[in-house]
PDB file of N, CA and C in Angstrom:
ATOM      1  N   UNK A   1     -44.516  -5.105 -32.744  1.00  0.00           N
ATOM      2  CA  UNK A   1     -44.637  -5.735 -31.454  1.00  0.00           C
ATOM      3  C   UNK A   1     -43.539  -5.168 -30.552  1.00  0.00           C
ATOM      4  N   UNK A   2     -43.939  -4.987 -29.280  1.00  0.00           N
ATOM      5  CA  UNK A   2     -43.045  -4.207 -28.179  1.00  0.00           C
ATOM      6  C   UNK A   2     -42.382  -5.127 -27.351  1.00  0.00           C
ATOM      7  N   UNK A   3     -41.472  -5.667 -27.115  1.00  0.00           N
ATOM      8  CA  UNK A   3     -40.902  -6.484 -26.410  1.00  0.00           C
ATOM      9  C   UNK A   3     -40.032  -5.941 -25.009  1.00  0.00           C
ATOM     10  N   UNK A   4     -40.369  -6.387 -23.946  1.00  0.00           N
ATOM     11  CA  UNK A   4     -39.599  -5.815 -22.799  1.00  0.00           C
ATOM     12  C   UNK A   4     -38.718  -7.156 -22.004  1.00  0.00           C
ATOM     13  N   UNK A   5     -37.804  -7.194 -22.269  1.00  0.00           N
ATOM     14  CA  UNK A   5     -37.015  -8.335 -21.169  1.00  0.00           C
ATOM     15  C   UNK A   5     -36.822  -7.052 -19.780  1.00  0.00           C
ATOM     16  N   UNK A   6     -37.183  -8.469 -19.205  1.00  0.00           N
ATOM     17  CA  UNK A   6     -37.217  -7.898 -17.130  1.00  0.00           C
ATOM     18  C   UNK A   6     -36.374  -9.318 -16.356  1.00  0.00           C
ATOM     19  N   UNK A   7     -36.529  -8.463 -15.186  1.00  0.00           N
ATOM     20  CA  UNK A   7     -36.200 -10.409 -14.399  1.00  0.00           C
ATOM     21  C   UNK A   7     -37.257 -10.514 -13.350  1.00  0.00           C
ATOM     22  N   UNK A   8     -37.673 -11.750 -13.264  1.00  0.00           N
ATOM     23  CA  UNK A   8     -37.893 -11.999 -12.081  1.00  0.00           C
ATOM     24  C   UNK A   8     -37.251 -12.928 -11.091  1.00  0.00           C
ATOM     25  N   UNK A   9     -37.459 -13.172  -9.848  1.00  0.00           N
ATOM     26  CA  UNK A   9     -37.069 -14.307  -9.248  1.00  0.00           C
ATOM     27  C   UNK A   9     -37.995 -15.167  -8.312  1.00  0.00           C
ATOM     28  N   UNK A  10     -37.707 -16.078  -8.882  1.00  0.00           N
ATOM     29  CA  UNK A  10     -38.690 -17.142  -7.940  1.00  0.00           C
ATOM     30  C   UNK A  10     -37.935 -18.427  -7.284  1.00  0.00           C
ATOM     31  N   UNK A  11     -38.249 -18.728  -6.635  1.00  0.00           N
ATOM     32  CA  UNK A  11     -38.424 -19.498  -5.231  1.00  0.00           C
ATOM     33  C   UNK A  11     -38.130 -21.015  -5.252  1.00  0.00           C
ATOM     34  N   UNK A  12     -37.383 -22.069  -6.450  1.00  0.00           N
ATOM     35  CA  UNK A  12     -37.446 -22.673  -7.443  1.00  0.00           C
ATOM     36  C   UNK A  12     -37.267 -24.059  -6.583  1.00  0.00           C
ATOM     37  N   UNK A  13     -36.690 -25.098  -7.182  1.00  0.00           N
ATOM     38  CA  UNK A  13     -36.508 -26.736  -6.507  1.00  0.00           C
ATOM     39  C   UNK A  13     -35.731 -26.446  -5.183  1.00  0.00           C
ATOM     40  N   UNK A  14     -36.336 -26.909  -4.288  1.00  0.00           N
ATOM     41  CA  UNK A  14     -35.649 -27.277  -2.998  1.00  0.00           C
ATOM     42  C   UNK A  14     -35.280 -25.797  -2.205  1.00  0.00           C
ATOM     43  N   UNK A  15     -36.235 -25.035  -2.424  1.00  0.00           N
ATOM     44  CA  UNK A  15     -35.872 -23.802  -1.603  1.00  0.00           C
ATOM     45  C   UNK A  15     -34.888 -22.546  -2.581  1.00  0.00           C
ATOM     46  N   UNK A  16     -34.275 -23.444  -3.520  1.00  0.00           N
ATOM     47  CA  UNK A  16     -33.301 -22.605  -4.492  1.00  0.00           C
ATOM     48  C   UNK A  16     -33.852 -21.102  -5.097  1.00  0.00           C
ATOM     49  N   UNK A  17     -33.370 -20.086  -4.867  1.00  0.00           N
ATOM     50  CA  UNK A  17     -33.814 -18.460  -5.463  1.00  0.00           C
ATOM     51  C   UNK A  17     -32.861 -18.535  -6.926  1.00  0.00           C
ATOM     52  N   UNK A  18     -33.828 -18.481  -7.904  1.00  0.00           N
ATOM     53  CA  UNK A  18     -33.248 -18.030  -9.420  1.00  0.00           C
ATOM     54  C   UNK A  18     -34.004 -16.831  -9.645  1.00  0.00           C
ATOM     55  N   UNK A  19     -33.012 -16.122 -10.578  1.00  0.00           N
ATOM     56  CA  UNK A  19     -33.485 -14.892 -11.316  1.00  0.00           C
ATOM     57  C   UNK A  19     -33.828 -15.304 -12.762  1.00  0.00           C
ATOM     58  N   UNK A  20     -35.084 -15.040 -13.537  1.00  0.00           N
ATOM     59  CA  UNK A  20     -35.288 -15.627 -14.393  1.00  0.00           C
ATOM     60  C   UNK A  20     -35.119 -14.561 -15.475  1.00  0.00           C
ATOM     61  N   UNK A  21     -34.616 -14.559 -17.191  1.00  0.00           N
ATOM     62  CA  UNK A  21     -35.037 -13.184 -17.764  1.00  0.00           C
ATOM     63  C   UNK A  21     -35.960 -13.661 -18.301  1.00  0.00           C
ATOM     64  N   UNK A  22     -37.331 -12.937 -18.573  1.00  0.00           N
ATOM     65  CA  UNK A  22     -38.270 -12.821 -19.292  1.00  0.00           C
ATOM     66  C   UNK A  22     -38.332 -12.086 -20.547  1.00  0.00           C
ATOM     67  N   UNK A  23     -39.563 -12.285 -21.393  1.00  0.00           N
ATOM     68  CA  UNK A  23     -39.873 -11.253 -22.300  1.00  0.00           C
ATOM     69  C   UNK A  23     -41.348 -11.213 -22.132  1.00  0.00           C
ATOM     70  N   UNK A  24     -41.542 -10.015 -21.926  1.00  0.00           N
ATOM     71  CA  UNK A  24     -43.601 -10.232 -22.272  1.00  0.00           C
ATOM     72  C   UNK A  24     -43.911  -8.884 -23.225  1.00  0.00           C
ATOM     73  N   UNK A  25     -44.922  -9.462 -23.446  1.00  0.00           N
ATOM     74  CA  UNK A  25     -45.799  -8.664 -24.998  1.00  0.00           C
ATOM     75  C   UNK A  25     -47.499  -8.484 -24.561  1.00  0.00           C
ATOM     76  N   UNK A  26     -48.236  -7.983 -25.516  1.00  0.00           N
ATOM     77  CA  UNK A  26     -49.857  -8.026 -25.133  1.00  0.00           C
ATOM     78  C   UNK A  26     -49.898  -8.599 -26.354  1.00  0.00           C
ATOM     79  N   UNK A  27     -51.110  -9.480 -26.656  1.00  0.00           N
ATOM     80  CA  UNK A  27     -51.472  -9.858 -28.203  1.00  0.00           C
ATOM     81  C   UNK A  27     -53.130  -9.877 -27.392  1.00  0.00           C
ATOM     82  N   UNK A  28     -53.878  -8.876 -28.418  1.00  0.00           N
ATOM     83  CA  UNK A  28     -55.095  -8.853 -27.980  1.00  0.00           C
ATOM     84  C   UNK A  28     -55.761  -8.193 -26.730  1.00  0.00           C
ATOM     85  N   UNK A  29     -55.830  -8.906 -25.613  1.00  0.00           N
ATOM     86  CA  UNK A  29     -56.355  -8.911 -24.399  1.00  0.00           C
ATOM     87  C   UNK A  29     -55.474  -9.765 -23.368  1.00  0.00           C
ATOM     88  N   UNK A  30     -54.616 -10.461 -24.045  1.00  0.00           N
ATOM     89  CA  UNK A  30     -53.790 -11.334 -22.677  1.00  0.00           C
ATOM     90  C   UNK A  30     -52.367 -10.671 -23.188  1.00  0.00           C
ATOM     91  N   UNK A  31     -51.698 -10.846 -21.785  1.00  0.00           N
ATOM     92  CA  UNK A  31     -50.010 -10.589 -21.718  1.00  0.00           C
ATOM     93  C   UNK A  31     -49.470 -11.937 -21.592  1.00  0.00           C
ATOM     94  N   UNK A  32     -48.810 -11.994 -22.684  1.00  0.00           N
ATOM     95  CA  UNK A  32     -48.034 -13.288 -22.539  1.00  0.00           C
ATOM     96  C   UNK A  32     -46.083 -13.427 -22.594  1.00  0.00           C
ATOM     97  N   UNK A  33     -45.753 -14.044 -21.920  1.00  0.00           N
ATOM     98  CA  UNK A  33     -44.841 -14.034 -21.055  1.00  0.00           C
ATOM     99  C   UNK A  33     -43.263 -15.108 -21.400  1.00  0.00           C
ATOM    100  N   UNK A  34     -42.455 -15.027 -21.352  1.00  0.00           N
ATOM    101  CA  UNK A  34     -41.674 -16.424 -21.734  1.00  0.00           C
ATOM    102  C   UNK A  34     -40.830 -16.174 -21.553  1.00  0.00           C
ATOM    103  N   UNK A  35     -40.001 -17.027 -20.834  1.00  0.00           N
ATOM    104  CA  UNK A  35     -38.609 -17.022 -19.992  1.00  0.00           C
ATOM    105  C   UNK A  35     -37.536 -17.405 -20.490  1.00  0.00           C
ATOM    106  N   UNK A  36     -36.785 -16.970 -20.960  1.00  0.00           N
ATOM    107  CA  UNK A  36     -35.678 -16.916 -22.139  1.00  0.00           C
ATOM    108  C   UNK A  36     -34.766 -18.282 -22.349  1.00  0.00           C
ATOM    109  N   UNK A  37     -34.263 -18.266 -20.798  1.00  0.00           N
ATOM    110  CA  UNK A  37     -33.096 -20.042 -20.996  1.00  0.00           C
ATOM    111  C   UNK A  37     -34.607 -21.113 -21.407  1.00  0.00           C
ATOM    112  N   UNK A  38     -35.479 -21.603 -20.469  1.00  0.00           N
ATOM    113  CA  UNK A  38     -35.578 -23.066 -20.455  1.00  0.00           C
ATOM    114  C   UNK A  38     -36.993 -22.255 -22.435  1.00  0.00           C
ATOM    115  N   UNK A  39     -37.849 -21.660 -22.734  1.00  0.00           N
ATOM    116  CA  UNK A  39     -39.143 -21.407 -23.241  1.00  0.00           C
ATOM    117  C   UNK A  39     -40.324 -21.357 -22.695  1.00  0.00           C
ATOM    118  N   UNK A  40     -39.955 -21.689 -21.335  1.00  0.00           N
ATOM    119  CA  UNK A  40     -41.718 -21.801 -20.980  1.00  0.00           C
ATOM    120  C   UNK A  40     -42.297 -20.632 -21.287  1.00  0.00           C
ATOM    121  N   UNK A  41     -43.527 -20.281 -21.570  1.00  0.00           N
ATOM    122  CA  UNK A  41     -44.382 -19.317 -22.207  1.00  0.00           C
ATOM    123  C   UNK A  41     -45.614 -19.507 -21.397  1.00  0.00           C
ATOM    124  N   UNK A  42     -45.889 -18.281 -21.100  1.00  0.00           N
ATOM    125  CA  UNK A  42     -47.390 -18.679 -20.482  1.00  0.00           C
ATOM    126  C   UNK A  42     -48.371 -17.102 -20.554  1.00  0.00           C
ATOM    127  N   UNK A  43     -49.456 -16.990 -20.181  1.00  0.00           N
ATOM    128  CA  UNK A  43     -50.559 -15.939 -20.156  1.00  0.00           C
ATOM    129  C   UNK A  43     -51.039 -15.295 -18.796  1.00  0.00           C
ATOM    130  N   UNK A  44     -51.873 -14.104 -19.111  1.00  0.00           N
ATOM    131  CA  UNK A  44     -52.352 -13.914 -18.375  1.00  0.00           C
ATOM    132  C   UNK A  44     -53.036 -12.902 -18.637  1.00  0.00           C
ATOM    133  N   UNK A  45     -54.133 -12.406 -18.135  1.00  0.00           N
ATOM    134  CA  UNK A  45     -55.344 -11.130 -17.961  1.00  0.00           C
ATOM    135  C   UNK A  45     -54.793 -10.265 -18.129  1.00  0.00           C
ATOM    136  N   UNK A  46     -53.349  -9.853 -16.943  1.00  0.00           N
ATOM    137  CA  UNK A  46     -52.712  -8.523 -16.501  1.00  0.00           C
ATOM    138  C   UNK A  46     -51.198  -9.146 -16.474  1.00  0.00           C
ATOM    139  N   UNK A  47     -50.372  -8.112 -16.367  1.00  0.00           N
ATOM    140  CA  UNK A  47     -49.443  -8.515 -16.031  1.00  0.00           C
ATOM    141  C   UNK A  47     -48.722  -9.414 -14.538  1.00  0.00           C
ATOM    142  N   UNK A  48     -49.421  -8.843 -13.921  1.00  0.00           N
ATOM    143  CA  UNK A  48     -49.492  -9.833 -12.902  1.00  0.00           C
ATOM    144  C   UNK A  48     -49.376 -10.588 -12.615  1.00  0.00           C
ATOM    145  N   UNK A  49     -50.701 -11.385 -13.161  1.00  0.00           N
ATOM    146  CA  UNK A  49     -51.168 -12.755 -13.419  1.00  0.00           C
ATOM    147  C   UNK A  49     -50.488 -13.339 -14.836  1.00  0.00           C
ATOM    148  N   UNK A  50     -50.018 -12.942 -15.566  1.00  0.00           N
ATOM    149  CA  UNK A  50     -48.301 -13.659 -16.290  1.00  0.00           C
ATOM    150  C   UNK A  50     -47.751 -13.948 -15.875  1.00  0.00           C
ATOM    151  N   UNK A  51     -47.122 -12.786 -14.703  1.00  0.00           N
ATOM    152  CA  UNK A  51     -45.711 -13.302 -13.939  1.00  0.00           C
ATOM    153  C   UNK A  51     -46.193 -14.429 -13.133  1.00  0.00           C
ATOM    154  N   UNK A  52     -47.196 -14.814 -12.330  1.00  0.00           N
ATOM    155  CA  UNK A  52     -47.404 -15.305 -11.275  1.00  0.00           C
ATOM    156  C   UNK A  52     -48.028 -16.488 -12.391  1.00  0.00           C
ATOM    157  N   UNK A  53     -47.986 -16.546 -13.457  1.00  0.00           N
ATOM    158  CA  UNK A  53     -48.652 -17.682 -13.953  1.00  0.00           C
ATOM    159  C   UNK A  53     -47.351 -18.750 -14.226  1.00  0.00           C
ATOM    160  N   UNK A  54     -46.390 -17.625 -14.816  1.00  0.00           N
ATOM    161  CA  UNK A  54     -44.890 -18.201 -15.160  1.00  0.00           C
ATOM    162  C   UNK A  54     -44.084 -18.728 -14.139  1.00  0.00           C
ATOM    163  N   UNK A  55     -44.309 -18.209 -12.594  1.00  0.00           N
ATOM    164  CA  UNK A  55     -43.862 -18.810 -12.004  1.00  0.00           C
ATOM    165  C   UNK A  55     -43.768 -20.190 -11.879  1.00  0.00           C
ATOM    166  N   UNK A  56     -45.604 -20.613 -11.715  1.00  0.00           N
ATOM    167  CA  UNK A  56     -45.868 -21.657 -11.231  1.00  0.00           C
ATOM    168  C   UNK A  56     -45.362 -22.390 -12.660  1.00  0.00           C
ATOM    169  N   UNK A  57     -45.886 -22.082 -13.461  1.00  0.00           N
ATOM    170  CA  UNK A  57     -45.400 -23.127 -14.677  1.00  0.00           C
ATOM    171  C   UNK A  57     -43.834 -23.080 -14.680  1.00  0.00           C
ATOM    172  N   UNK A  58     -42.409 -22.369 -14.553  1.00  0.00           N
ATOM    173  CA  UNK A  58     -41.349 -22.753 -14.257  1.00  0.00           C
ATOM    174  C   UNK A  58     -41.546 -23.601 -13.025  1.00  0.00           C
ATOM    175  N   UNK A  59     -41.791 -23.867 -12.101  1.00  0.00           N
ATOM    176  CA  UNK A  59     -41.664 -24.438 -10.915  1.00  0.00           C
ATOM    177  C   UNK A  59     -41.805 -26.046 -11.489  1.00  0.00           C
ATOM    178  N   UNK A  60     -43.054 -25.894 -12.044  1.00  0.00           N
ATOM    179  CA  UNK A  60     -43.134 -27.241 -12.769  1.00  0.00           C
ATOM    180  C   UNK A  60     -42.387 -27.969 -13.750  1.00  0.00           C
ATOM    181  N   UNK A  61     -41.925 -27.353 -14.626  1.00  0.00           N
ATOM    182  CA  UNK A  61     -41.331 -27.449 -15.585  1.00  0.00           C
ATOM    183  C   UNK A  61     -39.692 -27.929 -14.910  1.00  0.00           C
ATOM    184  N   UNK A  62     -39.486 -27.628 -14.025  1.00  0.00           N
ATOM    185  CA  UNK A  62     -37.693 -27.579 -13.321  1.00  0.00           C
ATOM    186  C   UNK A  62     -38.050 -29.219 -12.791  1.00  0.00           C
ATOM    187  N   UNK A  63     -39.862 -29.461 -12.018  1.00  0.00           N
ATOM    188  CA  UNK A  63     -39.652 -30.813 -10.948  1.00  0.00           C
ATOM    189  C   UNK A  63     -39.503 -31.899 -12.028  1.00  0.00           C
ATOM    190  N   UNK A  64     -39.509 -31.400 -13.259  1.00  0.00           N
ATOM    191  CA  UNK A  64     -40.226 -32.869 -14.471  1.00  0.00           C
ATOM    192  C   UNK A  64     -38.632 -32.624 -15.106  1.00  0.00           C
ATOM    193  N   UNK A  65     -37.412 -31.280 -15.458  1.00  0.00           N
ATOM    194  CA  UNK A  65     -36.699 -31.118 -15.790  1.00  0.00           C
ATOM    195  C   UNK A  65     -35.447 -30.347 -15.117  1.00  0.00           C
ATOM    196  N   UNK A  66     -35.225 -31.190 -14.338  1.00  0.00           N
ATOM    197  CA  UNK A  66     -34.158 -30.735 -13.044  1.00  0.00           C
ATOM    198  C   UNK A  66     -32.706 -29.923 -13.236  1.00  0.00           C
ATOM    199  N   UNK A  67     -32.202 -30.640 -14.515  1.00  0.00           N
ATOM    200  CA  UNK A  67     -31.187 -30.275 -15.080  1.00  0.00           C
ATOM    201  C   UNK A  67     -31.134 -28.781 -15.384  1.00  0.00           C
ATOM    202  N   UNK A  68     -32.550 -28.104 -15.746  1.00  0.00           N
ATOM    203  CA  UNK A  68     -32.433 -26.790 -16.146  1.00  0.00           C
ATOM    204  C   UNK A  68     -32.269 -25.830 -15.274  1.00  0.00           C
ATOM    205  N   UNK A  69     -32.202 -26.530 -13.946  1.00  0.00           N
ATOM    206  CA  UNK A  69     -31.933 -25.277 -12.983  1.00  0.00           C
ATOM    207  C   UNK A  69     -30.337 -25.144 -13.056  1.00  0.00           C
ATOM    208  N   UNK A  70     -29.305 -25.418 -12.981  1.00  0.00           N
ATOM    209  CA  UNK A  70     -28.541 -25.603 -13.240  1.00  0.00           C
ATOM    210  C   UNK A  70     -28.159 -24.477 -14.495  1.00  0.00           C
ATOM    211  N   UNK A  71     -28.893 -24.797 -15.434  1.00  0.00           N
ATOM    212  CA  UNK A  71     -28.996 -24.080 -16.464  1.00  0.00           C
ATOM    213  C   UNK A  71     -29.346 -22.794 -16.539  1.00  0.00           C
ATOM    214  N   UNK A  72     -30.112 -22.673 -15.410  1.00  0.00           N
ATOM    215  CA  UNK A  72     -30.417 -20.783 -15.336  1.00  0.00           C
ATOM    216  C   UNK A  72     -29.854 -20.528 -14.462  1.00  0.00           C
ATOM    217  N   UNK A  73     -29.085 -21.188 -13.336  1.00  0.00           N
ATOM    218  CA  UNK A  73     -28.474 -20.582 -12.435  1.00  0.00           C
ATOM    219  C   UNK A  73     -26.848 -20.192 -13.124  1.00  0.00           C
ATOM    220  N   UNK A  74     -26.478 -21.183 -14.040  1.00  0.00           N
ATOM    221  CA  UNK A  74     -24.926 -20.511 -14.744  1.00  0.00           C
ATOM    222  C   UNK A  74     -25.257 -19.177 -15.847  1.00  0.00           C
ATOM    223  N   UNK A  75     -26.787 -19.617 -16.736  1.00  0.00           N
ATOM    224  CA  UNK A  75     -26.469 -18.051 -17.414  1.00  0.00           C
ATOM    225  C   UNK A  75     -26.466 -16.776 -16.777  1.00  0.00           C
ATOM    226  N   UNK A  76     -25.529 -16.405 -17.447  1.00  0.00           N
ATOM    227  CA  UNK A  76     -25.355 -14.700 -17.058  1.00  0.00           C
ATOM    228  C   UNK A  76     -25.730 -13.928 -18.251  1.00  0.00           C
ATOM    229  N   UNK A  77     -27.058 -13.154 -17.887  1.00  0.00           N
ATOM    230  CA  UNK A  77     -27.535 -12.228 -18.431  1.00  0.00           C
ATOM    231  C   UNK A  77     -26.916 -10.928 -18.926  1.00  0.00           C
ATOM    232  N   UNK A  78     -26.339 -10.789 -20.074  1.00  0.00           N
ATOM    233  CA  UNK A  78     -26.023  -8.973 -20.449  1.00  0.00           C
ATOM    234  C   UNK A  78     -26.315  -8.230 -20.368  1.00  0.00           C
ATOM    235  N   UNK A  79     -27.361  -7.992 -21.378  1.00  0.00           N
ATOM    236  CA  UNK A  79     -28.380  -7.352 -21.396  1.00  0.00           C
ATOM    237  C   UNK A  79     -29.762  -8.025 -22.210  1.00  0.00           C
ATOM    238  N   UNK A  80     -30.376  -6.892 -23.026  1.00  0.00           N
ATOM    239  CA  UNK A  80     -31.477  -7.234 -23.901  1.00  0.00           C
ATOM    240  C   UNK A  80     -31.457  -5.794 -25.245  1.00  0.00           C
ATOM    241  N   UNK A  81     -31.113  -6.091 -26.100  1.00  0.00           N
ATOM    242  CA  UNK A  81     -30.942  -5.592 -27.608  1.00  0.00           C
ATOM    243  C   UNK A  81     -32.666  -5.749 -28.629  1.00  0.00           C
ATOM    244  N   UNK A  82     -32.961  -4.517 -28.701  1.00  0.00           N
ATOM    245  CA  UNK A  82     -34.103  -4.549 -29.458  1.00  0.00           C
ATOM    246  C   UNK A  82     -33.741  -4.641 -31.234  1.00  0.00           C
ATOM    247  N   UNK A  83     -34.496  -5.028 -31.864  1.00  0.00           N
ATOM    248  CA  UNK A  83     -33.829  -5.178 -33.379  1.00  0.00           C
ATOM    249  C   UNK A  83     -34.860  -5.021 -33.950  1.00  0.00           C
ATOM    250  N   UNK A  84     -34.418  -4.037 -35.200  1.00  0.00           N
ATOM    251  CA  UNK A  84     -35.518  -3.820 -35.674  1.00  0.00           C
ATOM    252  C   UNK A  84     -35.075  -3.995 -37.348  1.00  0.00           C
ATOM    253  N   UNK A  85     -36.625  -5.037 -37.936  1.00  0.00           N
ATOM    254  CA  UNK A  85     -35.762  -5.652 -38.825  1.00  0.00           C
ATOM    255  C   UNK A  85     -37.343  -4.313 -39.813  1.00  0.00           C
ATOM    256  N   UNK A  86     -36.365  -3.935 -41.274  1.00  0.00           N
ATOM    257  CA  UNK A  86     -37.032  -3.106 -42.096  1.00  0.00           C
ATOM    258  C   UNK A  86     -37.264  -3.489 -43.481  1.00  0.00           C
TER     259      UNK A  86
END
Protein backbone atom coordinates (compact mmCIF):
# COMPACT_ATOMS: atom_id res chain seq x y z
CA UNK A 1 0.00 0.00 0.00
CA UNK A 2 1.28 3.57 -1.10
CA UNK A 3 0.72 6.13 1.36
CA UNK A 4 1.13 9.93 0.61
CA UNK A 5 0.73 12.55 3.56
CA UNK A 6 -0.15 16.16 1.92
CA UNK A 7 -1.89 19.17 3.56
CA UNK A 8 -4.73 20.71 2.98
CA UNK A 9 -6.49 23.73 4.33
CA UNK A 10 -9.88 24.41 5.00
CA UNK A 11 -12.01 27.10 6.07
CA UNK A 12 -12.95 25.58 9.64
CA UNK A 13 -15.34 26.98 12.90
CA UNK A 14 -16.04 30.56 12.78
CA UNK A 15 -14.17 31.61 9.70
CA UNK A 16 -10.85 29.92 11.28
CA UNK A 17 -8.11 28.65 8.24
CA UNK A 18 -6.40 25.22 9.45
CA UNK A 19 -3.92 23.26 7.59
CA UNK A 20 -4.85 19.75 7.92
CA UNK A 21 -2.13 16.65 7.30
CA UNK A 22 -3.68 13.96 5.48
CA UNK A 23 -2.92 10.51 4.25
CA UNK A 24 -4.76 9.03 1.19
CA UNK A 25 -4.47 5.60 -0.51
CA UNK A 26 -6.76 3.86 -3.44
CA UNK A 27 -8.32 0.48 -2.20
CA UNK A 28 -10.15 -0.78 -5.24
CA UNK A 29 -11.98 2.02 -7.04
CA UNK A 30 -12.34 4.71 -4.20
CA UNK A 31 -9.51 7.04 -2.69
CA UNK A 32 -9.80 7.17 0.74
CA UNK A 33 -8.53 9.82 2.82
CA UNK A 34 -7.83 10.53 6.72
CA UNK A 35 -6.61 13.36 8.54
CA UNK A 36 -3.99 12.53 10.91
CA UNK A 37 -4.67 14.72 14.44
CA UNK A 38 -8.57 14.37 14.94
CA UNK A 39 -9.14 10.35 12.36
CA UNK A 40 -11.75 11.43 10.38
CA UNK A 41 -11.54 9.16 7.29
CA UNK A 42 -13.59 9.54 4.45
CA UNK A 43 -13.95 8.48 0.40
CA UNK A 44 -14.25 9.33 -2.71
CA UNK A 45 -14.48 8.42 -6.72
CA UNK A 46 -11.28 10.69 -7.41
CA UNK A 47 -9.18 12.40 -5.53
CA UNK A 48 -10.92 15.32 -5.53
CA UNK A 49 -13.93 14.30 -4.29
CA UNK A 50 -11.86 12.83 -1.01
CA UNK A 51 -10.46 15.99 -0.36
CA UNK A 52 -13.68 17.85 -0.75
CA UNK A 53 -15.46 15.00 1.00
CA UNK A 54 -12.95 15.39 4.07
CA UNK A 55 -13.48 18.72 4.21
CA UNK A 56 -17.00 18.76 4.81
CA UNK A 57 -16.80 15.84 7.19
CA UNK A 58 -13.89 17.79 9.30
CA UNK A 59 -16.13 20.81 9.34
CA UNK A 60 -18.57 18.65 11.02
CA UNK A 61 -16.76 16.77 13.12
CA UNK A 62 -14.96 20.29 14.80
CA UNK A 63 -19.12 21.83 15.23
CA UNK A 64 -20.01 18.45 17.41
CA UNK A 65 -16.07 18.55 18.72
CA UNK A 66 -14.79 22.05 19.20
CA UNK A 67 -11.92 21.33 21.31
CA UNK A 68 -10.11 19.72 18.32
CA UNK A 69 -9.55 22.76 16.59
CA UNK A 70 -7.40 23.87 19.01
CA UNK A 71 -5.83 20.66 18.57
CA UNK A 72 -4.83 21.01 14.96
CA UNK A 73 -4.12 24.43 15.16
CA UNK A 74 -1.06 23.69 17.99
CA UNK A 75 0.27 20.53 16.04
CA UNK A 76 3.23 21.16 14.19
CA UNK A 77 3.80 18.94 11.45
CA UNK A 78 7.59 17.54 10.62
CA UNK A 79 7.34 15.68 8.26
CA UNK A 80 5.96 12.16 7.00
CA UNK A 81 8.42 8.90 7.24
CA UNK A 82 7.46 5.91 5.07
CA UNK A 83 8.23 2.44 6.86
CA UNK A 84 8.61 -0.38 5.51
CA UNK A 85 8.01 -3.30 7.62
CA UNK A 86 9.74 -6.91 5.96
Amino acid sequence: MNLNLSSISIRGIKGVMMRLQTVIWKEEDMYVIKEVITGVTTQGKSIEEAINNLKEAIILYLEEVPEAVEKIKSTETIGAINVEIT
